[in-house]
N, C-alpha and C. Protein backbone atom coordinates (compact mmCIF):
# COMPACT_ATOMS: atom_id res chain seq x y z
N UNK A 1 0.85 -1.16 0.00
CA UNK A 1 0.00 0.00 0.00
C UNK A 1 0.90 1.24 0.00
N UNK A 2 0.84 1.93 -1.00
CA UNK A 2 1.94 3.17 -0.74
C UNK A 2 0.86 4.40 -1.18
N UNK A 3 1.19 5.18 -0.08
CA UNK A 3 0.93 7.03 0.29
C UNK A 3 1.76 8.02 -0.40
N UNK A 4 1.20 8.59 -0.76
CA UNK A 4 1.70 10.00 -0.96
C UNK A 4 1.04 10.95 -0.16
N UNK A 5 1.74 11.94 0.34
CA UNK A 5 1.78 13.27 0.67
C UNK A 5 1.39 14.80 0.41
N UNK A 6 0.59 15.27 0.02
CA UNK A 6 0.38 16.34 -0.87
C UNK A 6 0.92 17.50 -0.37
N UNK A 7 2.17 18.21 -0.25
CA UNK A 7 2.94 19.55 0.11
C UNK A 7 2.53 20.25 -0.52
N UNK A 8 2.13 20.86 -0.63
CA UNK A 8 1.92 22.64 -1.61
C UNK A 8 2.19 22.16 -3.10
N UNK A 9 1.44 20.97 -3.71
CA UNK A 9 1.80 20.47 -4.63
C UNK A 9 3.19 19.39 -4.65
N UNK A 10 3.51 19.42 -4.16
CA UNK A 10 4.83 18.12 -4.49
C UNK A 10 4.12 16.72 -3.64
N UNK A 11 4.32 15.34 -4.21
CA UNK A 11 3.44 14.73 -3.72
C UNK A 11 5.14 13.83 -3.05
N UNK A 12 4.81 13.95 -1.52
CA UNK A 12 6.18 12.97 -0.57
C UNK A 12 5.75 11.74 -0.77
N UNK A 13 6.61 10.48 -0.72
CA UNK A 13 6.24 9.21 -0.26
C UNK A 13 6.07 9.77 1.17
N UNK A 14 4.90 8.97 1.88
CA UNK A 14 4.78 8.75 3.35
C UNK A 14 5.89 8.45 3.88
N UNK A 15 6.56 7.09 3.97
CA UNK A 15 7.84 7.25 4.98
C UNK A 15 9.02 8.21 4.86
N UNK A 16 8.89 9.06 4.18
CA UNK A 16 10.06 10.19 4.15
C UNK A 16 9.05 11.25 5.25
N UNK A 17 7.67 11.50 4.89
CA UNK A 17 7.02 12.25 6.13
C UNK A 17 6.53 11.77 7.17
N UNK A 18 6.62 10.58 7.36
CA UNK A 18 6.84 9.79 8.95
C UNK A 18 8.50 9.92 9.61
N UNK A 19 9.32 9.54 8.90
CA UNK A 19 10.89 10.19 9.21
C UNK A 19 10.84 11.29 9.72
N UNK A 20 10.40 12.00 9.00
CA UNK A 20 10.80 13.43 9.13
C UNK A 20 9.79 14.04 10.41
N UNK A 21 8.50 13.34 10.70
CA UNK A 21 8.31 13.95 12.05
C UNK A 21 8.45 12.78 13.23
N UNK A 22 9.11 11.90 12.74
CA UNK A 22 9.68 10.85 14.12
C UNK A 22 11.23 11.49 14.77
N UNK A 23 11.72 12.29 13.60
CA UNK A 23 12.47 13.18 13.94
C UNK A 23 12.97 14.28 14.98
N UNK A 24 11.47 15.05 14.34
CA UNK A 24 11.71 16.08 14.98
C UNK A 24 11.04 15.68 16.81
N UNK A 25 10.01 14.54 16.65
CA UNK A 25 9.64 14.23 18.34
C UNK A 25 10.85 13.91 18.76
N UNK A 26 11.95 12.63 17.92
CA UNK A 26 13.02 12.57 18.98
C UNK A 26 14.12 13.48 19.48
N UNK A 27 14.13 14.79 18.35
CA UNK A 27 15.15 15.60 19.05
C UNK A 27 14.48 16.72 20.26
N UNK A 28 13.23 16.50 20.10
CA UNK A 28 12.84 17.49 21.77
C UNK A 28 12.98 16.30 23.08
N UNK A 29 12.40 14.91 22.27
CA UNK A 29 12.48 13.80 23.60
C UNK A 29 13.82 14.11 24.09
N UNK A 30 15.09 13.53 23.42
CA UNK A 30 16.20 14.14 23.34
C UNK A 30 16.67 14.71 24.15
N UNK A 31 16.22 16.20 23.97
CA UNK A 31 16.75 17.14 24.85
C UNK A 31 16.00 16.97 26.44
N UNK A 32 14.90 16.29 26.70
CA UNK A 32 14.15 16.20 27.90
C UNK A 32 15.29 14.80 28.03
N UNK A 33 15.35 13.60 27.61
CA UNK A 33 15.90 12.61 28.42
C UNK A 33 17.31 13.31 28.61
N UNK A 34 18.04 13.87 27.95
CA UNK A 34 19.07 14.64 28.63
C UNK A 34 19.47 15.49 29.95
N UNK A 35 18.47 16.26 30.03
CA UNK A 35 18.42 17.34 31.22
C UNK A 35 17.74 16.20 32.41
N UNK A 36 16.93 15.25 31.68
CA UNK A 36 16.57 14.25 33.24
C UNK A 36 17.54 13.42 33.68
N UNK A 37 18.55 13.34 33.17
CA UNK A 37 19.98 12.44 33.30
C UNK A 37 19.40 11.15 32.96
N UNK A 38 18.79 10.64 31.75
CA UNK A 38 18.47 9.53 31.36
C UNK A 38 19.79 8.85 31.21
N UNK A 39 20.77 10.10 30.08
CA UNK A 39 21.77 8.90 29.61
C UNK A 39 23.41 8.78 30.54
N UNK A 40 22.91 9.01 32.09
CA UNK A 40 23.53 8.57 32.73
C UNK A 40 23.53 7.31 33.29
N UNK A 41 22.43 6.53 32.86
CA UNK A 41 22.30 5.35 33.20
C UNK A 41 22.10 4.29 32.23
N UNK A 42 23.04 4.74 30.84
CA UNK A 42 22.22 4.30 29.92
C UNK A 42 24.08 3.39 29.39
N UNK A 43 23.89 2.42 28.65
CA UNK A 43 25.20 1.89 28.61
C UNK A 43 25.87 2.69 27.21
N UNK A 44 25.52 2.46 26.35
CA UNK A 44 25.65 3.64 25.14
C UNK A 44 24.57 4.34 24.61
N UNK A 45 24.80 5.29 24.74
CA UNK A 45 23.45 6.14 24.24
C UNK A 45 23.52 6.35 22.88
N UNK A 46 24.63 6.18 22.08
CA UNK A 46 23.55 6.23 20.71
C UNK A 46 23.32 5.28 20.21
N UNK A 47 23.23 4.35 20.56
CA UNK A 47 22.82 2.90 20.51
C UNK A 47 21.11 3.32 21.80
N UNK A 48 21.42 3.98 22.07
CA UNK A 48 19.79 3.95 23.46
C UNK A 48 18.93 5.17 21.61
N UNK A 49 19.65 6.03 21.62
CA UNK A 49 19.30 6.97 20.59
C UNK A 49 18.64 6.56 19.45
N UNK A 50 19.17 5.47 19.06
CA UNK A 50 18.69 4.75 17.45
C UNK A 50 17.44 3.75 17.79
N UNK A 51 17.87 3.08 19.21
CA UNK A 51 16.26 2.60 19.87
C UNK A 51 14.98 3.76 20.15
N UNK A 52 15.52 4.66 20.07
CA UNK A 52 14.20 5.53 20.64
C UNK A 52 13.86 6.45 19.31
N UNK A 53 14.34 5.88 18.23
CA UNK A 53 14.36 6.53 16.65
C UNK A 53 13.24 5.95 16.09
N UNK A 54 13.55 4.39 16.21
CA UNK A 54 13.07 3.07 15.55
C UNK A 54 11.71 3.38 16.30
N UNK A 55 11.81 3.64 17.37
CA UNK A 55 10.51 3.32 18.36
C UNK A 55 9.11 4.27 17.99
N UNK A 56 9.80 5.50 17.68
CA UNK A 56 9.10 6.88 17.34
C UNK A 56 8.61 6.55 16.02
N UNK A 57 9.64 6.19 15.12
CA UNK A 57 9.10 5.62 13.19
C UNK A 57 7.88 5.04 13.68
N UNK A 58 7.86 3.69 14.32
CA UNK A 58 6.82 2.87 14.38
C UNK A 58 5.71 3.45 14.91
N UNK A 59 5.72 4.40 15.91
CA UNK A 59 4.87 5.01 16.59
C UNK A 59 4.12 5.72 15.33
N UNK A 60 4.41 6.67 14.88
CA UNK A 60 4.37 7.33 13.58
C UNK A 60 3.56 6.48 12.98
N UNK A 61 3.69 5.54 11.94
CA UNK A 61 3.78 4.87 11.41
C UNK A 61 2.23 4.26 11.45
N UNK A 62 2.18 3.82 12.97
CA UNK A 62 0.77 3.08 13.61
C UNK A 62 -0.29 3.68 13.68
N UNK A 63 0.27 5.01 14.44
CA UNK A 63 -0.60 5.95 14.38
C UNK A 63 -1.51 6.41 13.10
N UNK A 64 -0.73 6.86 12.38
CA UNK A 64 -1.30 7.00 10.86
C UNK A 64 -1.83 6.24 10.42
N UNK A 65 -2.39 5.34 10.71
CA UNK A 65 -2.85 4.02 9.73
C UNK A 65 -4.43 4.40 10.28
């Protein structure tokens, strides 16, 4: 099943505009698990980072359906 997007005329595939706002939620999550000292307890964080990427796509993703 594939989506398109309608921008001001340019038509996106959907997963380039699910990316792009799984994005922008993880860089404010981001900055909140930061200041809460998440990734002081975290063993590598951009390895914790790319889990909470994947997690947001899907979220995205589900949601929209």
């Amino acid at each position: 099943m594939t989506h398109e997007v309608d921008v001001m005329g340019v038509y996106l595939p959907f997963p380039f505009v699910a990316a792009c706002i799984a994005g922008a939620v993880f860089f404010v999550l981001r900055k909140v698990l930061s200041r809460a000292g998440f990734y002081r307890h975290v063993w590598h964080p951009a390895l914790a980072d790319l889990a909470l990427y994947i997690l947001l796509m899907c979220a995205t993703v589900f949601v929209s359906r």
